[in-house]
N, C-alpha and C. Protein backbone atom coordinates (compact mmCIF):
# COMPACT_ATOMS: atom_id res chain seq x y z
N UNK A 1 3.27 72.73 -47.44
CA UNK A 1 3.13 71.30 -47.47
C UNK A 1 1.71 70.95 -47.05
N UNK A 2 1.06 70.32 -47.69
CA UNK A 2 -0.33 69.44 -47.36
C UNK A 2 -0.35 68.37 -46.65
N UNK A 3 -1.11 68.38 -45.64
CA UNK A 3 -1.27 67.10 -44.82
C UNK A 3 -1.96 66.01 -45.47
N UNK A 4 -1.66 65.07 -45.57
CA UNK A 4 -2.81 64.00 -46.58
C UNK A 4 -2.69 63.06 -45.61
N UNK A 5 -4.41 62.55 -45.67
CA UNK A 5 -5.11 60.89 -44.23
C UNK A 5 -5.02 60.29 -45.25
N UNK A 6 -4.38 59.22 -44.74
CA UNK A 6 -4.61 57.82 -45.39
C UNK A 6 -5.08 56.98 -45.19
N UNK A 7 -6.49 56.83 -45.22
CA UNK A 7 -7.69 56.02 -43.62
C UNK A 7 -7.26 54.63 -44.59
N UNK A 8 -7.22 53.63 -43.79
CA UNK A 8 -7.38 52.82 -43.97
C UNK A 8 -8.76 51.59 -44.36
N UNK A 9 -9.92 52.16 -43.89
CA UNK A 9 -11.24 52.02 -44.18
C UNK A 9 -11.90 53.10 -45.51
N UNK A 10 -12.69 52.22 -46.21
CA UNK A 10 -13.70 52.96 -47.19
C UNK A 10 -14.72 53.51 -46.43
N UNK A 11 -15.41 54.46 -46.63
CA UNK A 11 -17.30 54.97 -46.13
C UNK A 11 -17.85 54.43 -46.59
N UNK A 12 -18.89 54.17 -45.26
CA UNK A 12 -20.30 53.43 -45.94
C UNK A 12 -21.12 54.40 -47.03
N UNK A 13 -21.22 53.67 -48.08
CA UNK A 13 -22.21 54.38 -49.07
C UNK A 13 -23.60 53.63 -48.59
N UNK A 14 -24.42 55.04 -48.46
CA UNK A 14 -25.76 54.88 -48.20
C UNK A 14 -26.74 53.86 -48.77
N UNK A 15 -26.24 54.12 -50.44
CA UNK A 15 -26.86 53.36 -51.18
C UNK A 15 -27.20 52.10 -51.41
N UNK A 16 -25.57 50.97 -51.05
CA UNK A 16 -25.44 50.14 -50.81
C UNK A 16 -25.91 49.20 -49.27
N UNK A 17 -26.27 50.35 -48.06
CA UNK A 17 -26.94 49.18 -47.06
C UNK A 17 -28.34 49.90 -47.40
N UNK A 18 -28.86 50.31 -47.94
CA UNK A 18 -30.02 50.24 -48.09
C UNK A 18 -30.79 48.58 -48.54
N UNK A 19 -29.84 48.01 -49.91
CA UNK A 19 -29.86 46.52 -50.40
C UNK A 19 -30.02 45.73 -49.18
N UNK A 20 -29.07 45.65 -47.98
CA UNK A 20 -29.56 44.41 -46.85
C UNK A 20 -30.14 44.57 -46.08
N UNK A 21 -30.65 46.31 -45.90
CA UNK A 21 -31.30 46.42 -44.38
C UNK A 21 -33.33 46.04 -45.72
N UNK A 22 -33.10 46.34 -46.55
CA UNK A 22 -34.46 46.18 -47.37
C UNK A 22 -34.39 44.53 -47.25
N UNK A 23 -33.61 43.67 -47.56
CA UNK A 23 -33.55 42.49 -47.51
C UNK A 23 -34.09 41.60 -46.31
N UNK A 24 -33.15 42.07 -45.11
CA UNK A 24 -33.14 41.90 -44.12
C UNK A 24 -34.76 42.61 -43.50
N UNK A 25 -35.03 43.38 -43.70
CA UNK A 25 -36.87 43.59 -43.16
C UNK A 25 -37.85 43.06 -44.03
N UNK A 26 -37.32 42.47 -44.95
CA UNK A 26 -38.41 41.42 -45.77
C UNK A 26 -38.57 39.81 -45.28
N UNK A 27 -37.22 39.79 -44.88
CA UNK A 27 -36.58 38.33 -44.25
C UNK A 27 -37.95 38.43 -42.98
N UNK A 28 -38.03 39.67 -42.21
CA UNK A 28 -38.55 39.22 -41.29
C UNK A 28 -40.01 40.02 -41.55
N UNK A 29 -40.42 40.60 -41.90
CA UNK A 29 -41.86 40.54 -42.14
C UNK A 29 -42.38 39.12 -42.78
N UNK A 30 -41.64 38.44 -43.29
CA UNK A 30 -42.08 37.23 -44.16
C UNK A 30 -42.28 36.54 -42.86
N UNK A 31 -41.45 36.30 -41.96
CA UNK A 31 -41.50 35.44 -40.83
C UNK A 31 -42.45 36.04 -39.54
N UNK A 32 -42.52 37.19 -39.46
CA UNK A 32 -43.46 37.94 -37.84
C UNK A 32 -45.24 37.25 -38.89
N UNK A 33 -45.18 37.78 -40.34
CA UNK A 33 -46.94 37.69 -40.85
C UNK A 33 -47.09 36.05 -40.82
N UNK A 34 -45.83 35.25 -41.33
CA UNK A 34 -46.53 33.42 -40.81
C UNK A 34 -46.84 33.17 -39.23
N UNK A 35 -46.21 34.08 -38.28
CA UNK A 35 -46.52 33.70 -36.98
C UNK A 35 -47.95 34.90 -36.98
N UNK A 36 -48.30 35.63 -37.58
CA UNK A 36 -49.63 36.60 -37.25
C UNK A 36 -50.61 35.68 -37.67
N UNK A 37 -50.72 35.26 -39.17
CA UNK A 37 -51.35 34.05 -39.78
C UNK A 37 -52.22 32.79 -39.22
N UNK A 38 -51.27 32.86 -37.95
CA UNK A 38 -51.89 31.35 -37.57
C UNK A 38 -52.50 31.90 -35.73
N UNK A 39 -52.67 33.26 -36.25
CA UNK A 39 -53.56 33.37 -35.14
C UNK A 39 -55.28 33.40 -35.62
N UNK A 40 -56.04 32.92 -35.13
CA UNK A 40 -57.73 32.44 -35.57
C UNK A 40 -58.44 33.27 -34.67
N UNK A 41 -58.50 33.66 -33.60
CA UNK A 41 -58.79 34.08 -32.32
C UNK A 41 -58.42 35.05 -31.34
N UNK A 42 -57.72 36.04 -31.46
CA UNK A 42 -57.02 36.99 -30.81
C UNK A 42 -57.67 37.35 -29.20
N UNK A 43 -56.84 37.09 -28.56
CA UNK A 43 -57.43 37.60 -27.19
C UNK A 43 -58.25 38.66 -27.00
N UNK A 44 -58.97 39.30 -26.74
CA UNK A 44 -59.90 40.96 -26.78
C UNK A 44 -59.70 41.50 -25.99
N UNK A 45 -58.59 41.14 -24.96
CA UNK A 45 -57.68 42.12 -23.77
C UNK A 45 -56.32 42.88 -24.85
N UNK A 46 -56.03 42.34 -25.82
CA UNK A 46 -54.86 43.16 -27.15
C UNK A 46 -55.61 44.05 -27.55
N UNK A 47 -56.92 44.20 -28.22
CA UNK A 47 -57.25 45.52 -28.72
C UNK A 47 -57.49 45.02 -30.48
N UNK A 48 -58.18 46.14 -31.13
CA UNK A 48 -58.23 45.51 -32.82
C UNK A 48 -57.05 45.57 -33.25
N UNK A 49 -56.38 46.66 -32.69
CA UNK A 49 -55.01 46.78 -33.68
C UNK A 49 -53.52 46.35 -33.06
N UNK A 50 -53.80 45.28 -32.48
CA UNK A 50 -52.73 44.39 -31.39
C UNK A 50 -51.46 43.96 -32.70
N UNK A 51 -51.87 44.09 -34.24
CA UNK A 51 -51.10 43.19 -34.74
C UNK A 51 -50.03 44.60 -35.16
N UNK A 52 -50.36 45.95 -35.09
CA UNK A 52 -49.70 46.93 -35.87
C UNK A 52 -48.21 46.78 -34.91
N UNK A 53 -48.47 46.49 -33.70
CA UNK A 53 -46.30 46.66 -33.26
C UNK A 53 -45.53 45.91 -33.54
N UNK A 54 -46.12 44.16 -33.69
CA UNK A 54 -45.29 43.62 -34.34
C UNK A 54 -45.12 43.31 -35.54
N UNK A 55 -45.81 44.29 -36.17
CA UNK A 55 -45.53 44.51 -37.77
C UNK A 55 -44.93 45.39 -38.25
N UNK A 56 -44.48 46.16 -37.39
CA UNK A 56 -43.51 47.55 -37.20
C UNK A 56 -42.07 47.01 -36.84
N UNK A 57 -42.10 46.79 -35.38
CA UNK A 57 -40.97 45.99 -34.92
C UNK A 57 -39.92 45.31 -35.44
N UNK A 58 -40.78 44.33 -36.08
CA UNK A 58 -39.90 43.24 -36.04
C UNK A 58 -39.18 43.50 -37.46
N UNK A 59 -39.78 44.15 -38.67
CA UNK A 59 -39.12 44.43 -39.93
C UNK A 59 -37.82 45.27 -39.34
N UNK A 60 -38.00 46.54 -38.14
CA UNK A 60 -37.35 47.41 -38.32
C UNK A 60 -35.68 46.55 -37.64
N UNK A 61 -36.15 45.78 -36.93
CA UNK A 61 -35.26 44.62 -36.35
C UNK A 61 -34.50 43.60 -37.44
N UNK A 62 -34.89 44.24 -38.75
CA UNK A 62 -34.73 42.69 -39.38
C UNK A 62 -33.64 43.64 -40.11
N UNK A 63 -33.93 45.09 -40.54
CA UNK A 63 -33.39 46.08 -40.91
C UNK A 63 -32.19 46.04 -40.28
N UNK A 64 -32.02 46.39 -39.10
CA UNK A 64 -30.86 46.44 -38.33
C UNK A 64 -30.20 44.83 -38.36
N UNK A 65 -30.43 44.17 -38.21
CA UNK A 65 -29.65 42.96 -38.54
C UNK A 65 -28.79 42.74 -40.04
N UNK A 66 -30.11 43.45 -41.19
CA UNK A 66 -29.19 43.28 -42.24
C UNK A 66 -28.31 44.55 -42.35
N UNK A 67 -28.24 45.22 -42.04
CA UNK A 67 -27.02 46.45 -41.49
C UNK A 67 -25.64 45.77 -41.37
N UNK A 68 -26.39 45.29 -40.08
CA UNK A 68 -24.62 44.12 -39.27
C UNK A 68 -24.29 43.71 -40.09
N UNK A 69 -24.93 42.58 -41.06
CA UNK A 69 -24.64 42.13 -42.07
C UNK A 69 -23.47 42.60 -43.11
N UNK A 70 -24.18 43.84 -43.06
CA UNK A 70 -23.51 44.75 -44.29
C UNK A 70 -22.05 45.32 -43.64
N UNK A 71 -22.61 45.40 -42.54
CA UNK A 71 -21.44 46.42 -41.74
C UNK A 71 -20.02 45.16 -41.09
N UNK A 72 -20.29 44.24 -41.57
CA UNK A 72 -19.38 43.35 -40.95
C UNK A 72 -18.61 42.96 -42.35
N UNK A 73 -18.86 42.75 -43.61
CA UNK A 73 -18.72 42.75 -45.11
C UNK A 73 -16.78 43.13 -45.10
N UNK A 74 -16.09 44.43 -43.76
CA UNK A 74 -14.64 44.31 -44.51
C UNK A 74 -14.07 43.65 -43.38
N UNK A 75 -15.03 42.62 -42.80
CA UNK A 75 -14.18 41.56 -42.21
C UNK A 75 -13.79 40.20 -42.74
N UNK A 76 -14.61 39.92 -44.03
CA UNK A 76 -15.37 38.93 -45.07
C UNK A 76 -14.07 39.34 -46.01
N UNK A 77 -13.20 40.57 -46.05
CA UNK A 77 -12.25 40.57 -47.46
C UNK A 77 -11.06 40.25 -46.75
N UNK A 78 -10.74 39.60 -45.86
CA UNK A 78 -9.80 39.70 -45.43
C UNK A 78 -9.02 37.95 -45.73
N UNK A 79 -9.52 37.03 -46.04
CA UNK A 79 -9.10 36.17 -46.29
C UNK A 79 -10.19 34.72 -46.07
N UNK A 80 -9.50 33.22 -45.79
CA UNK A 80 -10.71 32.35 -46.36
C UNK A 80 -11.12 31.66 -44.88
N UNK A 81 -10.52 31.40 -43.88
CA UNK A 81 -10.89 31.14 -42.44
C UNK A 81 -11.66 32.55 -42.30
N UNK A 82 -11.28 33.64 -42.26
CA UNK A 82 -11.91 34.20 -41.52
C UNK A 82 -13.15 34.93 -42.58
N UNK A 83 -13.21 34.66 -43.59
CA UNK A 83 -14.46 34.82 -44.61
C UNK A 83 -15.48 33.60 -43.83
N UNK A 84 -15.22 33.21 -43.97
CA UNK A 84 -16.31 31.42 -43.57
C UNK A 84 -16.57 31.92 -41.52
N UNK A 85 -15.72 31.90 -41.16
CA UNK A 85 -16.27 32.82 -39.78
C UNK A 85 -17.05 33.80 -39.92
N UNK A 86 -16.76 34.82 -40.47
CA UNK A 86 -17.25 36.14 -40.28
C UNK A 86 -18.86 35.85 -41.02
N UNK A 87 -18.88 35.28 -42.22
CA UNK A 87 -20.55 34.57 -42.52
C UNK A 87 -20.69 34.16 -41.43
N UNK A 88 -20.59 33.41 -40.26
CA UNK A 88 -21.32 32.45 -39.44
C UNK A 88 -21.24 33.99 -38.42
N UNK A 89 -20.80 34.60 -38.22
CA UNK A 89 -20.78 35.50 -37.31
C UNK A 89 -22.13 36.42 -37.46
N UNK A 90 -21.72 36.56 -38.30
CA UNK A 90 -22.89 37.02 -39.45
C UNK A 90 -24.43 36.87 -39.22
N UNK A 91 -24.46 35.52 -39.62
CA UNK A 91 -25.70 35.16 -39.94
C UNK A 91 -26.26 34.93 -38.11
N UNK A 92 -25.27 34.39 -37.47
CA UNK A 92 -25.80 34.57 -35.77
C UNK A 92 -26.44 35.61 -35.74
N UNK A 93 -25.50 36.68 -35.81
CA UNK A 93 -25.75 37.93 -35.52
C UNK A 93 -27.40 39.01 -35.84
N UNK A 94 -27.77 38.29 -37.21
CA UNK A 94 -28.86 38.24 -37.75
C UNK A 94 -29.80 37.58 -37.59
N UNK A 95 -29.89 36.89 -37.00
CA UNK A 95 -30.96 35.51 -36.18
C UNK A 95 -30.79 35.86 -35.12
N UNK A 96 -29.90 36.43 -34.21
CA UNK A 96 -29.83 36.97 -32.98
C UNK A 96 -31.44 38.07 -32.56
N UNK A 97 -30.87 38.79 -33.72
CA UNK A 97 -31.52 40.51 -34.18
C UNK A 97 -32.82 39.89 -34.07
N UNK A 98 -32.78 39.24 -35.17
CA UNK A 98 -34.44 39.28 -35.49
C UNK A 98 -34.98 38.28 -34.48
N UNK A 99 -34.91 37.68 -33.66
CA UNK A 99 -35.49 36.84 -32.17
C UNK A 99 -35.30 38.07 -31.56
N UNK A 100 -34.75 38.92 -31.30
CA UNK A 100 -34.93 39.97 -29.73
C UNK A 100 -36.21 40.95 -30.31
N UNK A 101 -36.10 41.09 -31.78
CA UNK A 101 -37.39 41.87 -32.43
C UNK A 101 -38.70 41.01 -32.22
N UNK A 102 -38.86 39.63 -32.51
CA UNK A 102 -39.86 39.10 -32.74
C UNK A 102 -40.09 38.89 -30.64
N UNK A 103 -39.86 39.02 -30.12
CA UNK A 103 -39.74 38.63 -28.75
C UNK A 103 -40.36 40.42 -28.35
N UNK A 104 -39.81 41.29 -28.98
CA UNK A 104 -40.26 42.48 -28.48
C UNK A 104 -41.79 43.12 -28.90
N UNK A 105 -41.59 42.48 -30.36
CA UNK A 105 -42.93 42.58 -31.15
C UNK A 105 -44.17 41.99 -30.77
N UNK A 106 -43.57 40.59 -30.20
CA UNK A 106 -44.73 40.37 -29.72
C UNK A 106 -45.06 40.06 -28.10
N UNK A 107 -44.24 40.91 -27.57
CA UNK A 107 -44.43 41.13 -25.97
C UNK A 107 -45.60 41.53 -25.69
N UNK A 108 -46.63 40.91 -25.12
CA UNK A 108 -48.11 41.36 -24.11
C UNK A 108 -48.61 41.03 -25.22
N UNK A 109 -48.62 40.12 -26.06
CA UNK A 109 -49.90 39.59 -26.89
C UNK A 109 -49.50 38.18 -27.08
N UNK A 110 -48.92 37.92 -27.91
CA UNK A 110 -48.75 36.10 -28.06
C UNK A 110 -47.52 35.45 -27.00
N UNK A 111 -46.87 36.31 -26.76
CA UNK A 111 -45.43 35.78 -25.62
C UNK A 111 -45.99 36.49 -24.49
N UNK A 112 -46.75 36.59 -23.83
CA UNK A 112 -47.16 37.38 -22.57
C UNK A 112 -46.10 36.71 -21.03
């Protein structure tokens, strides 16, 4: 006799969070380079290359947010209250992310 699992969950295919975590680090490089942008003057206690961590950072932050995103998706099939929650959960969750990135990114230069 064969034992057969009957998981109740699908696997994440790789392929598919690649789509929101790429999304999600565009979301926020678009937003860390308008706050780099409107600097004219850089302090000369940061250094020339003060702008490379939070241009690192904060995408890789934006990455992981659209993850959650993705990774929260078989709470979204479950019906229509909790579809319309789980977006707002969601999208917190992702605005959460990317403020603790942009806060880390730009720790000891523009948020000192």
């Amino acid at each position: 006799m064969t034992k057969r699992n009957h998981l109740t969950t699908s696997p994440i295919h790789p392929a598919s969070l690649v789509k929101p975590m790429l999304l999600g680090a565009g979301i926020a490089l678009t937003v860390i380079t308008i706050f780099l942008l409107g600097v004219r003057e850089p302090n000369p206690e940061w250094g020339k290359l003060w702008m490379l961590r939070p241009l690192i950072i904060v995408p890789l932050a934006g990455a992981m947010g659209g993850a959650f995103f993705f990774l929260m998706d078989y709470q979204r099939q479950r019906g229509n209250w909790s579809k319309i929650l789980t977006y707002l959960v969601s999208l917190i969750g992702f605005f959460f992310v990317l403020w603790i990135g942009i806060v880390l990114g730009l720790d000891g230069t523009l948020w000192d």
